[in-house]
Protein backbone atom coordinates (compact mmCIF):
# COMPACT_ATOMS: atom_id res chain seq x y z
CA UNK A 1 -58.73 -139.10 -332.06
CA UNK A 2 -61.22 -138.72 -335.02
CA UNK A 3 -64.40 -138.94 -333.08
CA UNK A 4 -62.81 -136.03 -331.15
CA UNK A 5 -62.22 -133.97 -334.27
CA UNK A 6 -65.64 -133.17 -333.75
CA UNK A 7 -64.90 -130.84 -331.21
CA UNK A 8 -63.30 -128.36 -333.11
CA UNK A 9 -66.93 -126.83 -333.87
CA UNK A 10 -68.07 -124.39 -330.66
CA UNK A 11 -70.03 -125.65 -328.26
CA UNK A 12 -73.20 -123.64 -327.47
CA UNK A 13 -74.39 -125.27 -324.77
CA UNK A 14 -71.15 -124.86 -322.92
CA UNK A 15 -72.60 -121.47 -321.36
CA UNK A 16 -71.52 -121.78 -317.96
CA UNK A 17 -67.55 -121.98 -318.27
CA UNK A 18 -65.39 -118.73 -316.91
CA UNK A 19 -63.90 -118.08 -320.35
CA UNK A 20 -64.20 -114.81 -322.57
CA UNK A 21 -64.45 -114.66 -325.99
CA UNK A 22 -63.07 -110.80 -325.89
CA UNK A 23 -62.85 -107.84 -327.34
CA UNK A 24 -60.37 -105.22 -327.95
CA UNK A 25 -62.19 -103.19 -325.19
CA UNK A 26 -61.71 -106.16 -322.71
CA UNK A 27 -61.18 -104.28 -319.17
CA UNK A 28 -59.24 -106.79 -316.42
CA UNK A 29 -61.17 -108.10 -313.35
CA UNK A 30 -59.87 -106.72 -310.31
CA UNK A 31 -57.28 -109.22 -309.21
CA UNK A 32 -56.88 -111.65 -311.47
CA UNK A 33 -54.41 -112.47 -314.00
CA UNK A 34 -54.83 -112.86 -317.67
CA UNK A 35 -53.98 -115.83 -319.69
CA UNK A 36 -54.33 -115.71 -322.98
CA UNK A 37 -55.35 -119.04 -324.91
CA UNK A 38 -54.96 -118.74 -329.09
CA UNK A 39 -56.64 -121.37 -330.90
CA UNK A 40 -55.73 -123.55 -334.09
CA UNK A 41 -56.50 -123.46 -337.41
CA UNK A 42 -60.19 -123.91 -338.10
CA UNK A 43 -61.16 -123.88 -334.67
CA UNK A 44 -61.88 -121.25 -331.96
CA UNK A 45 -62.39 -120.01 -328.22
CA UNK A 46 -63.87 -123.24 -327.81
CA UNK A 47 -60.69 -125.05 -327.79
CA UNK A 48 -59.97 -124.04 -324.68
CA UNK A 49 -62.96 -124.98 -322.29
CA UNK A 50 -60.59 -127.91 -320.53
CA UNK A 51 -58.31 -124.89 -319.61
CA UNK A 52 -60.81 -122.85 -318.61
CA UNK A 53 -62.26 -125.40 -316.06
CA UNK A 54 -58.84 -125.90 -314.75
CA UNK A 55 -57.48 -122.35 -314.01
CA UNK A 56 -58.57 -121.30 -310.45
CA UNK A 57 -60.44 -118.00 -309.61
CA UNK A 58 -57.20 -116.04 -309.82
CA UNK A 59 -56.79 -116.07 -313.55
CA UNK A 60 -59.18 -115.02 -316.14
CA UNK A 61 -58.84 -117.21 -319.72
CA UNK A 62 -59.04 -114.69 -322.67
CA UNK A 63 -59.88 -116.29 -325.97
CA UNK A 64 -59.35 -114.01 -329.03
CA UNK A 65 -60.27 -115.68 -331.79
CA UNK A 66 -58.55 -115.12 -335.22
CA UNK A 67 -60.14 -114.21 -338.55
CA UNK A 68 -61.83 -116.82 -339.93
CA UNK A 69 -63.92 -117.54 -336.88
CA UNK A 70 -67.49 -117.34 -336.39
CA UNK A 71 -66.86 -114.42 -334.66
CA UNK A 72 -64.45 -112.40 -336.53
CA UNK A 73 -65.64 -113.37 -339.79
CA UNK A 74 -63.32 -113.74 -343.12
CA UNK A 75 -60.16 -112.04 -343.28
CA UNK A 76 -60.82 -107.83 -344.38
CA UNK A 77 -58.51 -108.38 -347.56
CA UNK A 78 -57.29 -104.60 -347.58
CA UNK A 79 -53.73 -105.77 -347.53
CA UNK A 80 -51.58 -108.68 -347.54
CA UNK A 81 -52.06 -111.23 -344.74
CA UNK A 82 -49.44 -111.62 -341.95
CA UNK A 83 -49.51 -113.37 -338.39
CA UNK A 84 -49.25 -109.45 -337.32
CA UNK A 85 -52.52 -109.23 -338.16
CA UNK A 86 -53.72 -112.23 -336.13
CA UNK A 87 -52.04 -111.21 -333.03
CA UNK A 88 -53.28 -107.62 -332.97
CA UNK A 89 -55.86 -108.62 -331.03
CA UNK A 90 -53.86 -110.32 -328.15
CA UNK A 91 -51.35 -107.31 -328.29
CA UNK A 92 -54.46 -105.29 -327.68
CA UNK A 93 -55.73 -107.31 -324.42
CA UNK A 94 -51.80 -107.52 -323.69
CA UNK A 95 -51.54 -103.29 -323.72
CA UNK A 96 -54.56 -102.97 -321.45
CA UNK A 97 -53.68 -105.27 -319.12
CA UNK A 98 -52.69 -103.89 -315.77
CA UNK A 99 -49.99 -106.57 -315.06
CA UNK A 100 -47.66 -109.07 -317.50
CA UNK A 101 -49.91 -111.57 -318.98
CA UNK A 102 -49.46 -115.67 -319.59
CA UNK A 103 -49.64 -116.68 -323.45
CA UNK A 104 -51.06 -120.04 -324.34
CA UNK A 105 -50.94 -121.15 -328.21
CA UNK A 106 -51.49 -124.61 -330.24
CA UNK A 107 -50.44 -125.21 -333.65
CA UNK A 108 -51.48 -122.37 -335.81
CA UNK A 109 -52.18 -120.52 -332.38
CA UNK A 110 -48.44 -121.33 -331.42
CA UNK A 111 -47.36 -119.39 -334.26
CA UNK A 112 -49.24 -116.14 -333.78
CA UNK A 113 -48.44 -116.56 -330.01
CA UNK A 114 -44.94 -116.19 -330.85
CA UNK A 115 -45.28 -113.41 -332.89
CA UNK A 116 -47.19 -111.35 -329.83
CA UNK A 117 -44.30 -112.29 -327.27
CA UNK A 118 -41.61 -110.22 -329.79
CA UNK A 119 -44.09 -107.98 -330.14
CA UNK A 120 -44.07 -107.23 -325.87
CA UNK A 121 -42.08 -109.33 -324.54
CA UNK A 122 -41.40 -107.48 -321.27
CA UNK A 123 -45.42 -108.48 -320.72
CA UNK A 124 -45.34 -111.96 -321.15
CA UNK A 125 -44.97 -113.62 -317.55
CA UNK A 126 -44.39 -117.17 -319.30
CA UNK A 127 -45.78 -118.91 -322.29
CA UNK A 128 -46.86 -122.53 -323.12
CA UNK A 129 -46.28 -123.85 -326.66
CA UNK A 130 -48.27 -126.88 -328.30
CA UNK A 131 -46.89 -127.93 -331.46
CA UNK A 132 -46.41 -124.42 -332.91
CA UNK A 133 -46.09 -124.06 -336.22
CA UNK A 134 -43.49 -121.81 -336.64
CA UNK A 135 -42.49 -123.03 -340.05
CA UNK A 136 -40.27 -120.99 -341.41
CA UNK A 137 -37.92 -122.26 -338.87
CA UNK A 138 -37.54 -125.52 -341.19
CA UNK A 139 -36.10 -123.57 -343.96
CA UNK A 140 -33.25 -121.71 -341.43
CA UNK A 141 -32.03 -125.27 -340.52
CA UNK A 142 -30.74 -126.62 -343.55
CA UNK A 143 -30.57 -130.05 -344.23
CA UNK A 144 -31.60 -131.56 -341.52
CA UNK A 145 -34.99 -129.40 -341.89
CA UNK A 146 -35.51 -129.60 -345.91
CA UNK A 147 -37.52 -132.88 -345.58
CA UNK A 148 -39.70 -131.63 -343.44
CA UNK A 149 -40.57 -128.64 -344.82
CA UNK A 150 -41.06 -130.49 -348.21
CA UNK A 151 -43.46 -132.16 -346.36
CA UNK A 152 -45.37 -129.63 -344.83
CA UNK A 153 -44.94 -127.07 -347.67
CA UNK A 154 -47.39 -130.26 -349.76
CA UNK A 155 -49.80 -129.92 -347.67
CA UNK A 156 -50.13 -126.40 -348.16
CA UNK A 157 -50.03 -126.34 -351.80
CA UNK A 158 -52.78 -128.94 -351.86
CA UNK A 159 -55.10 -126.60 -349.39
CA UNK A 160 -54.01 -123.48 -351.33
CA UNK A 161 -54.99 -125.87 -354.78
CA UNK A 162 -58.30 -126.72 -353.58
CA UNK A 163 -59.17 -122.75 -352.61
CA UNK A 164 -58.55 -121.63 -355.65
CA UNK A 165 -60.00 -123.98 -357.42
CA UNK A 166 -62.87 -123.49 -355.25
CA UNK A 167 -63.06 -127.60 -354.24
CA UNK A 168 -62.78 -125.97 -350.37
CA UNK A 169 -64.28 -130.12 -349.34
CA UNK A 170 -60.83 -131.47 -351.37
CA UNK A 171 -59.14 -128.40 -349.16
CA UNK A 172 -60.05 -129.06 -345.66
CA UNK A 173 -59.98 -132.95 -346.39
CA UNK A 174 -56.91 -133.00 -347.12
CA UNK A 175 -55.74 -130.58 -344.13
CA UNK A 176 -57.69 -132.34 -341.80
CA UNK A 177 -56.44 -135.90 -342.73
CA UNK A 178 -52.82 -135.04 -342.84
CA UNK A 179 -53.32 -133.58 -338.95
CA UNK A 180 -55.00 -136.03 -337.78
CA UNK A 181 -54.67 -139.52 -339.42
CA UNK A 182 -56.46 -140.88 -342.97
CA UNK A 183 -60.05 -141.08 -343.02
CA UNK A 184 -60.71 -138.62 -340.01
CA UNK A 185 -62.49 -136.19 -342.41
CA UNK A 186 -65.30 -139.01 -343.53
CA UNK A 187 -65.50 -139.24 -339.78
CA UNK A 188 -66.45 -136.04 -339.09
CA UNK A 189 -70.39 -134.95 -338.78
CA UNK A 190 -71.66 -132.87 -341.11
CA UNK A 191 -71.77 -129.95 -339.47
CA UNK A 192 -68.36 -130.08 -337.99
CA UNK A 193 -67.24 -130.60 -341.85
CA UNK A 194 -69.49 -127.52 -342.96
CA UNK A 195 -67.68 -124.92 -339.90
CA UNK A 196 -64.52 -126.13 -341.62
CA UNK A 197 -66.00 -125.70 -345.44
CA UNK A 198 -66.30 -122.25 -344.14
CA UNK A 199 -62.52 -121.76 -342.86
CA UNK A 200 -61.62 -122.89 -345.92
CA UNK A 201 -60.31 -119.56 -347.77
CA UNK A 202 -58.24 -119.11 -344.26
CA UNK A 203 -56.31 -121.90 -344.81
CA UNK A 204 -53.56 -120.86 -347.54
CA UNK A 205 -53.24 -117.21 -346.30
CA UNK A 206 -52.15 -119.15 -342.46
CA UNK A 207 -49.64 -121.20 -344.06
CA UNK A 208 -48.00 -118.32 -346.48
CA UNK A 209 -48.06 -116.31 -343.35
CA UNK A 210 -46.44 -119.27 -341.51
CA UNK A 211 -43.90 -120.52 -344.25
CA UNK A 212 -42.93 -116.72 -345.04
CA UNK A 213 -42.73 -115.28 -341.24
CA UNK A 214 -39.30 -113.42 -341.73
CA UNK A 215 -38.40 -113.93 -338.08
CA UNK A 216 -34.68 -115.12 -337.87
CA UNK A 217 -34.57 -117.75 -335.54
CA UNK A 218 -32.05 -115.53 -333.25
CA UNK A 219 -34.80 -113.00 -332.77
CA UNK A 220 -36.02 -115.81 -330.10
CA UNK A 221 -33.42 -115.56 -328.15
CA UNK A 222 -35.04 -112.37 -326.80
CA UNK A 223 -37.71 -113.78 -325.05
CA UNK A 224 -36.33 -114.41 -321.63
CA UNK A 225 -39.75 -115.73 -320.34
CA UNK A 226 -40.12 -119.10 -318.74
CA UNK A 227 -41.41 -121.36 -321.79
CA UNK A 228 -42.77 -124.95 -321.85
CA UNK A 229 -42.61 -126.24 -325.11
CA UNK A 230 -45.50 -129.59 -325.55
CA UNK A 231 -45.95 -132.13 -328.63
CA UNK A 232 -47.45 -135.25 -328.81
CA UNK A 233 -45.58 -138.77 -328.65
CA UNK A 234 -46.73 -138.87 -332.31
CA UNK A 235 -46.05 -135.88 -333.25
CA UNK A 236 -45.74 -135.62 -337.08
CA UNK A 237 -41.73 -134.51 -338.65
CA UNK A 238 -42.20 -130.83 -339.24
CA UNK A 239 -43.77 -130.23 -335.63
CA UNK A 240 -41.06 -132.52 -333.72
CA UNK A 241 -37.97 -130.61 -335.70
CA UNK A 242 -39.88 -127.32 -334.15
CA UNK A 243 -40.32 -128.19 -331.06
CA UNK A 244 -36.65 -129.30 -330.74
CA UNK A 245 -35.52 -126.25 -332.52
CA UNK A 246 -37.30 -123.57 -330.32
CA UNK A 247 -36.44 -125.66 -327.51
CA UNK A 248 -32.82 -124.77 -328.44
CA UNK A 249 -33.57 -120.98 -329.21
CA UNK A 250 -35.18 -119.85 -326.11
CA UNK A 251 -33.18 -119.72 -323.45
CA UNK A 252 -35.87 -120.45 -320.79
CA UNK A 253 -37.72 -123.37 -322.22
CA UNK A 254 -37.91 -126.66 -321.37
CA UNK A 255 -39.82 -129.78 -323.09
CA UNK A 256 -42.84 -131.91 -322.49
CA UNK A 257 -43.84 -134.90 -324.76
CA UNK A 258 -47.80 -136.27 -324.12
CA UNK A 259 -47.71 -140.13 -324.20
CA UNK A 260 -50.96 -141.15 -326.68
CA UNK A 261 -51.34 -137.49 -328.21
CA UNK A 262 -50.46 -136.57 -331.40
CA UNK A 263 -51.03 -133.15 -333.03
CA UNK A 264 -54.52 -132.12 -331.64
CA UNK A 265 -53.61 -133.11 -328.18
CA UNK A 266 -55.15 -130.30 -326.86
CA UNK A 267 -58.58 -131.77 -327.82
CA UNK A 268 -58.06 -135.49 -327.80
CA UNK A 269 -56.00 -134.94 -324.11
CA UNK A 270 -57.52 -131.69 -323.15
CA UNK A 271 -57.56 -132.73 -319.53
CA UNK A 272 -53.94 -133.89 -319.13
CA UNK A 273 -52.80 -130.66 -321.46
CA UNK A 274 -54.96 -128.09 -318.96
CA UNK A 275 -53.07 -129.66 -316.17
CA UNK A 276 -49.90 -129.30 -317.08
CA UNK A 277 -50.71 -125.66 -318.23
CA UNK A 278 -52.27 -124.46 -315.46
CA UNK A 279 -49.29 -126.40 -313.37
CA UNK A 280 -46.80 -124.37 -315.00
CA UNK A 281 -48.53 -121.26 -314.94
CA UNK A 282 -49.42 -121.53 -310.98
CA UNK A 283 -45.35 -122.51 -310.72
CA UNK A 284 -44.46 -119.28 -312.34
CA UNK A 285 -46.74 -117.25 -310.09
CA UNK A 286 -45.87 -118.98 -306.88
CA UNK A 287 -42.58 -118.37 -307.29
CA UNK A 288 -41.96 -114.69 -308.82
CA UNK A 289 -44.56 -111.88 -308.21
CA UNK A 290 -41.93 -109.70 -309.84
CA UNK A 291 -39.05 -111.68 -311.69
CA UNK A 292 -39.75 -114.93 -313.28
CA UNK A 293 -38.55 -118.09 -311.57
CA UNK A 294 -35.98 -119.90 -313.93
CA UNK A 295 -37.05 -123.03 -315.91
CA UNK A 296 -33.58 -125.09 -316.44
CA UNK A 297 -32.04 -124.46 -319.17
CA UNK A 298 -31.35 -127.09 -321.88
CA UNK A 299 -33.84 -129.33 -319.85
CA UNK A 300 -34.15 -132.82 -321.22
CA UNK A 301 -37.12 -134.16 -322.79
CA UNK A 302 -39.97 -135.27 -320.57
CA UNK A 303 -42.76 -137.93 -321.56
CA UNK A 304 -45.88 -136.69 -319.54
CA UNK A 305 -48.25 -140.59 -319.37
């Protein structure tokens, strides 16, 4: 897994793969249907070249990426940060699209891509859910979530520490090692450790945006959209209590767990996550054109080798 940490940087010599990094003035291809990949923390479009690959020439992969990218730059600071202002952009794409649209979102990326499907959820034709981070879940569940959102809740008090104290190396470090397993950050390369550097002052305003999301978990309910919910066989606490929870929240979900993966599985398996993506999204379309075909409700766990 640590060696591929390294992808998280973008890959410029990847020039060939049928993936946009867009705009808000994206205008549809003629034909094809949008999915709509949103990356996680401290990554970008990048993330999502395995997907990319996969889909077949009926779908076109749109990558926004959020602030703190390369391409977006730092975050404007005009007003106080929210995950509203992270999913504009695929709300955007989403409003000029000329049909409903499939959502695709990993950790941090899960997050935001939940906030976009309240935001239309009449558009979304089905979504697919790594490991969001939908914190502020752990704090509606009580007990059985208060441990884990100790846990997480450390880890961003130790990225928000090293911010402000302006140690962003301690920062990321400490992020990165917690996500991945200790000693993946002296690992890294030095360049994949600078792009990160650079995130850096990202980092805290995610998590408060996370942690602080005032959704009530029965505002999921709403979203009537097929849903496969993914995490790793080692996932770590506060992502397996999510991925159960949401599992129980929205009504058309079901679960997938990816033997070897933990939570970057969407680098470290990118090949076996694509699949199952793009098999659930071709599902969806082979069956509907119109009204969504039913994923079972309540559907047990499944361990994906």
């Amino acid at each position: 897994m640590r060696a591929l940490v390294q992808s998280l940087l973008p890959n410029n010599d990847a020039k060939d793969t049928p993936m946009k990094i867009v705009s808000p003035h994206f205008q549809q291809t003629k034909h094809r249907v949008p999915v709509i990949a949103l990356h996680c923390s401290g990554a970008g479009a990048t993330e999502w070249y395995s997907l990319a690959e996969t889909l077949g020439d009926d779908y076109e992969l749109l990558a926004p990426e959020h602030y703190g990218s390369a391409t977006n730059g730092a975050w404007t600071g005009e007003h106080a940060f929210t995950l509203a202002d992270d999913a504009a952009r695929a709300i955007e794409l989403i409003d000029a699209s000329q049909c409903k649209v499939h959502l695709v979102g990993h950790s941090y990326g899960g997050g935001v891509a939940l906030q976009v499907a309240l935001a239309r959820p009449s558009q979304i034709a089905s979504m697919v859910l790594y490991e969001p981070s939908a914190f502020h879940l752990l704090r509606q569940l009580g007990e059985p979530g208060s441990q884990a959102f100790s846990e997480i809740a450390g880890v961003a008090r130790r990225t928000a520490e090293g911010v402000l104290t302006g140690d962003y190396r301690r920062a990321v470090a400490d992020f990165v090692d917690y996500w991945n397993g200790p000693g993946t950050w002296a690992t890294m390369r030095p360049a994949a450790q600078r792009a990160l550097i650079r995130w850096a002052p990202k980092g805290p305003l995610e998590f408060h945006s996370l942690i602080e999301n005032p959704t009530p978990a029965s505002a999921y309910g709403a979203l009537k959209c097929p849903v496969i919910i993914m995490r790793g066989e080692h996932a770590l606490k506060p992502s397996r209590i999510i991925a159960d929870r949401l599992a129980e929240l929205l009504p058309n979900s079901r679960k997938l767990v990816i033997d070897g993966a933990g939570h970057m599985g969407p680098f470290t398996h990118a090949s076996k996550v694509a699949a199952l993506i793009v098999c659930h999204i071709t599902a969806i379309a082979m069956h509907s054109r119109g009204k969504p075909r039913a994923v079972p409700e309540k559907a047990p766990m499944e361990a994906m080798s």
